[in-house]
PDB file of N, CA and C in Angstrom:
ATOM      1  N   UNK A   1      19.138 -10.367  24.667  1.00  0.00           N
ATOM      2  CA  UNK A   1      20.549 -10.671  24.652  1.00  0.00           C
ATOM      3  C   UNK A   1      21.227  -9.701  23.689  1.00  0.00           C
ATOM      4  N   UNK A   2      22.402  -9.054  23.817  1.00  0.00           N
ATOM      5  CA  UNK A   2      23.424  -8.186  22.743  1.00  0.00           C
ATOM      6  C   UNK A   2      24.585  -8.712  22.547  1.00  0.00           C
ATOM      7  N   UNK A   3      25.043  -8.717  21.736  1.00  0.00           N
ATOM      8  CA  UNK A   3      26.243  -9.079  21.706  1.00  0.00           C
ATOM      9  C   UNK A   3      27.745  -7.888  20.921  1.00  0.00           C
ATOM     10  N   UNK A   4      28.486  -8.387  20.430  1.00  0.00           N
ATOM     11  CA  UNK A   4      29.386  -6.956  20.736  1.00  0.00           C
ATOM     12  C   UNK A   4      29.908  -7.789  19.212  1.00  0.00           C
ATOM     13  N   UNK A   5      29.947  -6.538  17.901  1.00  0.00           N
ATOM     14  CA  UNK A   5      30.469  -6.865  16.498  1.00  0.00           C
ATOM     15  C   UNK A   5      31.254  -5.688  16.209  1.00  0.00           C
ATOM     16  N   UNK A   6      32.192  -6.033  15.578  1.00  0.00           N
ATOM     17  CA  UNK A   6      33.075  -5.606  14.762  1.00  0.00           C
ATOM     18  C   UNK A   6      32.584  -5.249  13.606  1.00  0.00           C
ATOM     19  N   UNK A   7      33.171  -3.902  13.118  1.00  0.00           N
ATOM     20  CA  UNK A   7      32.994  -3.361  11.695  1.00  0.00           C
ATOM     21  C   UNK A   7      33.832  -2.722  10.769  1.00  0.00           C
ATOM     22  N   UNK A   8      34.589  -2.817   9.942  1.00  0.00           N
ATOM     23  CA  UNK A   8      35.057  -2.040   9.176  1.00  0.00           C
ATOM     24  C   UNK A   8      34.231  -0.983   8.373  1.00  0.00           C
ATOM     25  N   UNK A   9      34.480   0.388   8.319  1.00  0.00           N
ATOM     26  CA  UNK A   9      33.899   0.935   7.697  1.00  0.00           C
ATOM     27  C   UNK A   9      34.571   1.749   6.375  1.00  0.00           C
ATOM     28  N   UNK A  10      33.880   2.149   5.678  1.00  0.00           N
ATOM     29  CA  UNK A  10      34.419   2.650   4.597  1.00  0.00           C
ATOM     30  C   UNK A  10      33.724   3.670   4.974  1.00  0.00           C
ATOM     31  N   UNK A  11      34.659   4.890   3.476  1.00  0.00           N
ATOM     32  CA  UNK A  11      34.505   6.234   3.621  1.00  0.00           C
ATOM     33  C   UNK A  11      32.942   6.508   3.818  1.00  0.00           C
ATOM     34  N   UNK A  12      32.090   6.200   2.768  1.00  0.00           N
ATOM     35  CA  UNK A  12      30.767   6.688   2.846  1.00  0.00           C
ATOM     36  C   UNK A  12      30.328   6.006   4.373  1.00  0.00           C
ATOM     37  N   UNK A  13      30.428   4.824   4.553  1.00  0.00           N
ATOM     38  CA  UNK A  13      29.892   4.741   5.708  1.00  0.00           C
ATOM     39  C   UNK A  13      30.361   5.599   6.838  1.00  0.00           C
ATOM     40  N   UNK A  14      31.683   5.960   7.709  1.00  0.00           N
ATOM     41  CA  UNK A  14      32.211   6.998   8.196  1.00  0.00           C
ATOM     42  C   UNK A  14      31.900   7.710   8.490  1.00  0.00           C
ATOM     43  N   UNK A  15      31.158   8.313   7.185  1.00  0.00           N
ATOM     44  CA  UNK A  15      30.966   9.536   7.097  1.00  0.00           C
ATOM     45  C   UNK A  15      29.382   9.920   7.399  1.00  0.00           C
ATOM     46  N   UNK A  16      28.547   8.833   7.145  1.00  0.00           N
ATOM     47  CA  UNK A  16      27.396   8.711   7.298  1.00  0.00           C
ATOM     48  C   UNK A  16      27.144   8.554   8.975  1.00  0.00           C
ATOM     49  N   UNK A  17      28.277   7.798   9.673  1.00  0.00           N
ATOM     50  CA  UNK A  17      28.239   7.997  10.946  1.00  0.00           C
ATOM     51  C   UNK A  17      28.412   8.664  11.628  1.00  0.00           C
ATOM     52  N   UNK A  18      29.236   9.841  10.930  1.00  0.00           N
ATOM     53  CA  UNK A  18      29.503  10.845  12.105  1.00  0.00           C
ATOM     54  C   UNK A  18      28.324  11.872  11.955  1.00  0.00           C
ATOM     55  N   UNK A  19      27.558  11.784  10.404  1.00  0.00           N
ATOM     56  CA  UNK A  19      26.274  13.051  10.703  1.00  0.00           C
ATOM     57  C   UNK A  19      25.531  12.130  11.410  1.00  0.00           C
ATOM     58  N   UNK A  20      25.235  11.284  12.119  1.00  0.00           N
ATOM     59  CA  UNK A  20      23.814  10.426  12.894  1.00  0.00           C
ATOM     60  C   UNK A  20      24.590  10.801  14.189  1.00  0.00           C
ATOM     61  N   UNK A  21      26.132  10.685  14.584  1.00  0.00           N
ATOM     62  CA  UNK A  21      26.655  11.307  15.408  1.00  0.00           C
ATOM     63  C   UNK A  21      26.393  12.673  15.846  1.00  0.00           C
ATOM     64  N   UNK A  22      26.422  13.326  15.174  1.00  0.00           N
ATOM     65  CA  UNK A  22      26.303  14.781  14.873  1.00  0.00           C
ATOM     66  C   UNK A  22      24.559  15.234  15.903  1.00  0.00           C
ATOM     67  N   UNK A  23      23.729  14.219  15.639  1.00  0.00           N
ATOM     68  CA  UNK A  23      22.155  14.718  16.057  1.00  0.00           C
ATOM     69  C   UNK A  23      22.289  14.770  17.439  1.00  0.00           C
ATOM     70  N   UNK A  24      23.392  13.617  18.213  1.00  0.00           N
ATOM     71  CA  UNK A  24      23.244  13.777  19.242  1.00  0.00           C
ATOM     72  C   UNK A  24      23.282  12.192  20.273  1.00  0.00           C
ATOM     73  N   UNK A  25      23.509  11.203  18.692  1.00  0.00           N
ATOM     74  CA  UNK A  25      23.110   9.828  19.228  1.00  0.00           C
ATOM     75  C   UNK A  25      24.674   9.006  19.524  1.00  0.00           C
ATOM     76  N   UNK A  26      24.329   8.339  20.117  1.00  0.00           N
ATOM     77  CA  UNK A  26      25.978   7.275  20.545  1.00  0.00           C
ATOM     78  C   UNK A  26      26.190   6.383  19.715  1.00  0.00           C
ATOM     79  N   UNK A  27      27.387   6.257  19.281  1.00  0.00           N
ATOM     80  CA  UNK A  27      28.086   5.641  18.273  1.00  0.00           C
ATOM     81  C   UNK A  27      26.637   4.327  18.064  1.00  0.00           C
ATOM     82  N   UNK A  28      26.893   3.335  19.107  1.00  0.00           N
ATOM     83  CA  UNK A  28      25.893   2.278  19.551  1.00  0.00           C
ATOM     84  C   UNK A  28      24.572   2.475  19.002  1.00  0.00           C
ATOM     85  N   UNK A  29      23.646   3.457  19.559  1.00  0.00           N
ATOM     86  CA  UNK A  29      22.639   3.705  19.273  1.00  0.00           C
ATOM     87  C   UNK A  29      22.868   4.336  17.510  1.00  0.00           C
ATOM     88  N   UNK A  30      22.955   5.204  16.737  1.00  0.00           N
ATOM     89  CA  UNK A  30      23.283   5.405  15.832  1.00  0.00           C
ATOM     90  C   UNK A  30      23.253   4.473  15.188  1.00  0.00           C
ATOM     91  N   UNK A  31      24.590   3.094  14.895  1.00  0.00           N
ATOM     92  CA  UNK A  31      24.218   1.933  14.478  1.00  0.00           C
ATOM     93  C   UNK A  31      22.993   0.768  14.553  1.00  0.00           C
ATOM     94  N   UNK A  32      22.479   0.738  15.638  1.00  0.00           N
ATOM     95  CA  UNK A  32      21.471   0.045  16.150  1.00  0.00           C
ATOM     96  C   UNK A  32      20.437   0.749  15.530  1.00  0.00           C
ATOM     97  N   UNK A  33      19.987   2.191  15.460  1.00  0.00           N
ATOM     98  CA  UNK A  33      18.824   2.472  14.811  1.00  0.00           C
ATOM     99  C   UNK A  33      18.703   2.224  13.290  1.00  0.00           C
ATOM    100  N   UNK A  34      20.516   2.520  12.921  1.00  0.00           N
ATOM    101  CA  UNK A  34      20.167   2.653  11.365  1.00  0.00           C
ATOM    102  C   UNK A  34      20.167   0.815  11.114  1.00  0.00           C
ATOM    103  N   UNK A  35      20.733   0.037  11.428  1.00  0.00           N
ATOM    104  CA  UNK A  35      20.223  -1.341  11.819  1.00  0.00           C
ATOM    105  C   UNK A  35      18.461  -1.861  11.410  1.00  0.00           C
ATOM    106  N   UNK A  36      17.752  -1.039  12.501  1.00  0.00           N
ATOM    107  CA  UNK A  36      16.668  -1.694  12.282  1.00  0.00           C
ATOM    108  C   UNK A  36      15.802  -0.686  11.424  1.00  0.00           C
ATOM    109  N   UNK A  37      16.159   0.394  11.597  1.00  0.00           N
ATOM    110  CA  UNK A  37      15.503   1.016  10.144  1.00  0.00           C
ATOM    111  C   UNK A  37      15.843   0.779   8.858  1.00  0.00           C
ATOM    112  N   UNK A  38      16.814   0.011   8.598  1.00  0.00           N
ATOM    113  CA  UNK A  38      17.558  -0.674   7.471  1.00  0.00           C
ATOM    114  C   UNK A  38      16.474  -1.895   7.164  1.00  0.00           C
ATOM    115  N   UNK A  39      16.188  -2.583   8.006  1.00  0.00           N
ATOM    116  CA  UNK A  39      15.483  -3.838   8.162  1.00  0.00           C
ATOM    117  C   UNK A  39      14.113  -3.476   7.721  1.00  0.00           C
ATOM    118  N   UNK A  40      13.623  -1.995   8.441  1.00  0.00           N
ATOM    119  CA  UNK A  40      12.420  -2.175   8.351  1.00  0.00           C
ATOM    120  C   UNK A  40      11.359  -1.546   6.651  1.00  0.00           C
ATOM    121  N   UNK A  41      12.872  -1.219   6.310  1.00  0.00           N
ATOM    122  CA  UNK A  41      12.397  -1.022   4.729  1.00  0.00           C
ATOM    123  C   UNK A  41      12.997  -1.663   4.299  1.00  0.00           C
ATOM    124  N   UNK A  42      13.227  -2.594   4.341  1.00  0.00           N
ATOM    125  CA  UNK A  42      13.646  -4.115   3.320  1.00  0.00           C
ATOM    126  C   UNK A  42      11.964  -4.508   3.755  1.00  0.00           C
ATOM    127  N   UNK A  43      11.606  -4.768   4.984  1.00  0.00           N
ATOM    128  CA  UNK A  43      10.297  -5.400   5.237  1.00  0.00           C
ATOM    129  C   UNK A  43       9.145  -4.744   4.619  1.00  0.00           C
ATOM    130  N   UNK A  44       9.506  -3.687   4.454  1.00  0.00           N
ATOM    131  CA  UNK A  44       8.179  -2.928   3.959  1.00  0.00           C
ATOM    132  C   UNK A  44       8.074  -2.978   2.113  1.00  0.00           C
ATOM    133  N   UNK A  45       9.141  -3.042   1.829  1.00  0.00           N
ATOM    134  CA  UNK A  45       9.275  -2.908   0.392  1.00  0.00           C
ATOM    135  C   UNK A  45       9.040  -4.388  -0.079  1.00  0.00           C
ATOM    136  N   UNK A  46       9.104  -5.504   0.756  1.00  0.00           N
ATOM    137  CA  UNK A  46       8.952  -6.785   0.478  1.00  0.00           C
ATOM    138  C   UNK A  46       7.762  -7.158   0.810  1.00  0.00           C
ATOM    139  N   UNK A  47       6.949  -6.627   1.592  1.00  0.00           N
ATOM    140  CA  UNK A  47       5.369  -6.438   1.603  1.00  0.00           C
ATOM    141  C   UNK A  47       4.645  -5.614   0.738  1.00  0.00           C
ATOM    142  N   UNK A  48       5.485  -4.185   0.100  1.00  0.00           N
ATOM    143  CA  UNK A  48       4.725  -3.640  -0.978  1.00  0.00           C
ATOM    144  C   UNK A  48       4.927  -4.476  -2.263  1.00  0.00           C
ATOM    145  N   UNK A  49       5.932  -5.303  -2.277  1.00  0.00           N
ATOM    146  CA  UNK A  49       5.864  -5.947  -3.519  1.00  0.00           C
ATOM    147  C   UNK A  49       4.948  -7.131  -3.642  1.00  0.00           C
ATOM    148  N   UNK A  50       4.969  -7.808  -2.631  1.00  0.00           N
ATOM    149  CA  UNK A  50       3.922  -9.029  -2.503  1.00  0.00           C
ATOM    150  C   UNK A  50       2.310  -8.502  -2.975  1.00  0.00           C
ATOM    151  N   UNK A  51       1.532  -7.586  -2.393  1.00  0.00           N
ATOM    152  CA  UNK A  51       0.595  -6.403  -2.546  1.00  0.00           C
ATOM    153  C   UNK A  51       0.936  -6.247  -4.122  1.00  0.00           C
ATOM    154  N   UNK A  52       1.654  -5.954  -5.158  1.00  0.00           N
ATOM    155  CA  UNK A  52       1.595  -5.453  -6.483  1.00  0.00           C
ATOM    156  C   UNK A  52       1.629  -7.089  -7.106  1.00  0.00           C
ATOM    157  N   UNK A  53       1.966  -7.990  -6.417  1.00  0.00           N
ATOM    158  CA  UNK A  53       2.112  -9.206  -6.992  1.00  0.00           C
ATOM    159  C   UNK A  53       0.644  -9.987  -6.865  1.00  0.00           C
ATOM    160  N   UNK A  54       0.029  -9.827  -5.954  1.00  0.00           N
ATOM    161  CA  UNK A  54      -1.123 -10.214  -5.518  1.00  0.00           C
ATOM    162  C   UNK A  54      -2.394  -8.936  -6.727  1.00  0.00           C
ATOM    163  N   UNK A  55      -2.148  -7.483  -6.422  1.00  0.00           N
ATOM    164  CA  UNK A  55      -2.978  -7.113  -7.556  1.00  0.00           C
ATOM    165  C   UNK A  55      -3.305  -7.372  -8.856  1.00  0.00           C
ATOM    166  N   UNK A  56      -1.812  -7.868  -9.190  1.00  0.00           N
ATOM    167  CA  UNK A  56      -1.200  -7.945 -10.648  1.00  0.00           C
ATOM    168  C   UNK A  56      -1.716  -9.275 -10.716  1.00  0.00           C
ATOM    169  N   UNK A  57      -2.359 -10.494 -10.239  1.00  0.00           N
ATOM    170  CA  UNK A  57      -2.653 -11.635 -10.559  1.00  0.00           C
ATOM    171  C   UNK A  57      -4.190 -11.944 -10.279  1.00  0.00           C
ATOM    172  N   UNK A  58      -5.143 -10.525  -9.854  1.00  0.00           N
ATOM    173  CA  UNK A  58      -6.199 -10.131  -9.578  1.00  0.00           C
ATOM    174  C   UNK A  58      -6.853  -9.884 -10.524  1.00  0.00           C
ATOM    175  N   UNK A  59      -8.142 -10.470 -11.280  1.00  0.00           N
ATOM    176  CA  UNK A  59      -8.507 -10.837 -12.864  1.00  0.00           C
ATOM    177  C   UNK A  59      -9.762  -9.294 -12.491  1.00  0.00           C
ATOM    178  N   UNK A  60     -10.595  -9.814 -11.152  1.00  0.00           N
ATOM    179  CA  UNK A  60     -11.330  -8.515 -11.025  1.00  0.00           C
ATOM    180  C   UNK A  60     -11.100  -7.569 -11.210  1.00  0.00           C
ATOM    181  N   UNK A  61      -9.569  -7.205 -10.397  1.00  0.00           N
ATOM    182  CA  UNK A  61      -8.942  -5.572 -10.381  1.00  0.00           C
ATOM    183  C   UNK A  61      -8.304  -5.322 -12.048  1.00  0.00           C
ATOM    184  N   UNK A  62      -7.914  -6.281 -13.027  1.00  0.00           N
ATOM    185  CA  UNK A  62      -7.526  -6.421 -13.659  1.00  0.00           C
ATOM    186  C   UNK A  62      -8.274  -5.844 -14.588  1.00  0.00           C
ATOM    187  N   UNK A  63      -9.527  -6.640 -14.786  1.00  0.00           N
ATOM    188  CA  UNK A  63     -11.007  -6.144 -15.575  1.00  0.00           C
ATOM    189  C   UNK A  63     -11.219  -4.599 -14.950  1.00  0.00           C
ATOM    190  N   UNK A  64     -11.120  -3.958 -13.818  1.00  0.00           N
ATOM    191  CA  UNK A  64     -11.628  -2.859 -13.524  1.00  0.00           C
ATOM    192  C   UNK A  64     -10.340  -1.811 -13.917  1.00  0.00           C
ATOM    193  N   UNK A  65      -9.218  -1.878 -13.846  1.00  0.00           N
ATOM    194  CA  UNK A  65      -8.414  -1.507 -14.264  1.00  0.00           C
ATOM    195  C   UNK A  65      -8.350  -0.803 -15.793  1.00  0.00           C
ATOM    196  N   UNK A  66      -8.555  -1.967 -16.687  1.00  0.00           N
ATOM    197  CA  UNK A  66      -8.927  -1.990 -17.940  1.00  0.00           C
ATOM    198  C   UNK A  66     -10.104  -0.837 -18.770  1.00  0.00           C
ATOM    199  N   UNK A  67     -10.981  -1.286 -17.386  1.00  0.00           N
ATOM    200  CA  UNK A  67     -12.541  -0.305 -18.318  1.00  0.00           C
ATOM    201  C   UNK A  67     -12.178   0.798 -17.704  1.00  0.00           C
ATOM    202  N   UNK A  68     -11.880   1.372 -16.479  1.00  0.00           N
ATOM    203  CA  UNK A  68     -10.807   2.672 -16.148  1.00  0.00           C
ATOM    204  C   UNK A  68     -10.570   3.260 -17.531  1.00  0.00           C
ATOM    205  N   UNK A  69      -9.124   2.492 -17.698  1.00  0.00           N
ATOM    206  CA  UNK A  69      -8.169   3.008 -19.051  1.00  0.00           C
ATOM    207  C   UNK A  69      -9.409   2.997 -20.425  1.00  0.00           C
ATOM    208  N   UNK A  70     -10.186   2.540 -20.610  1.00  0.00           N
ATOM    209  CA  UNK A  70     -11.515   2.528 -21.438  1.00  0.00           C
ATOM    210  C   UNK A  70     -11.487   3.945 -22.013  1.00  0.00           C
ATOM    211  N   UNK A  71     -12.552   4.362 -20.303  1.00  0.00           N
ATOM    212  CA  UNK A  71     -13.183   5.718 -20.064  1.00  0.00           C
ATOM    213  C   UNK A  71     -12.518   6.312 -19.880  1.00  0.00           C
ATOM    214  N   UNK A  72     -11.850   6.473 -19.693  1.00  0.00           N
ATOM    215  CA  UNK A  72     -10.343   7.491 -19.658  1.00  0.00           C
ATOM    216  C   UNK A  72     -10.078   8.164 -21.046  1.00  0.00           C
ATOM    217  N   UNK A  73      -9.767   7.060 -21.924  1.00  0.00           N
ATOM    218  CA  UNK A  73      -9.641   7.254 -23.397  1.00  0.00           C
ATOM    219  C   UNK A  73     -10.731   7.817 -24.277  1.00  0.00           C
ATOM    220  N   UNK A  74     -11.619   7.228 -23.602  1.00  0.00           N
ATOM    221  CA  UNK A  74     -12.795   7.748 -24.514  1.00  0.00           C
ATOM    222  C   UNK A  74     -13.008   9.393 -23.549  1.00  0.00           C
ATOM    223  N   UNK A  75     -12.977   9.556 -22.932  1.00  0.00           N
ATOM    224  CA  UNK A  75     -12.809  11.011 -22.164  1.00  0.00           C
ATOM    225  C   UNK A  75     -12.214  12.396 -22.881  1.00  0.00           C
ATOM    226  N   UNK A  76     -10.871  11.570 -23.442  1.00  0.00           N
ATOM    227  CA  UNK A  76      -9.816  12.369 -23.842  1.00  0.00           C
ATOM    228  C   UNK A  76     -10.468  12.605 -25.323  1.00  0.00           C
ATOM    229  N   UNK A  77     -10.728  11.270 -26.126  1.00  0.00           N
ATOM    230  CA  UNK A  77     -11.244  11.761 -27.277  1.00  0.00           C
ATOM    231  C   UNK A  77     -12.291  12.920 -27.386  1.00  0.00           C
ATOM    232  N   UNK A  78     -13.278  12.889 -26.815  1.00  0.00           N
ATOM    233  CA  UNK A  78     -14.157  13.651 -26.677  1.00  0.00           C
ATOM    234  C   UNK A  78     -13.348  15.354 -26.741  1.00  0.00           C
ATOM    235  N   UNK A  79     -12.085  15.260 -26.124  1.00  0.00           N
ATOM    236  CA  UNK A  79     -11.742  16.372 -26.194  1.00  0.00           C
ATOM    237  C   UNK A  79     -11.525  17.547 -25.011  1.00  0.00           C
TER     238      UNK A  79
END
């Protein structure tokens, strides 16, 4: 199903439409892509955060993390 919306746009937006215009795409399409590519990094960035939230409460990765930064340090001392 589609349905048909109204938009006011402002300058930056405008202007942002006429270069997606510019590639070759229709007003329609243009909006509609930047639409769901809009969406699909909200989705992705809300799955990479869940993933750092889930590591970050991970006692294993936590402990391995740790002795990492250890040997690391002791690496550097050495010189």
């Amino acid at each position: 199903m589609s349905g048909a919306i109204s938009v006011r746009l402002d300058d930056d937006a405008s202007r942002a439409l006429r270069l997606l215009e510019s590639t070759g795409l229709s007003r329609s399409d243009a909006i509609r892509r930047s639409l769901i590519e809009s969406a699909d990094r909200i989705r992705r960035r809300d799955a990479l955060a869940a993933e750092v939230k889930a590591l970050e409460e991970d006692d294993e990765d936590l402990a391995e993390m740790a002795e990492v930064a250890s040997t690391m340090d002791a690496l550097r001392a050495l010189g």
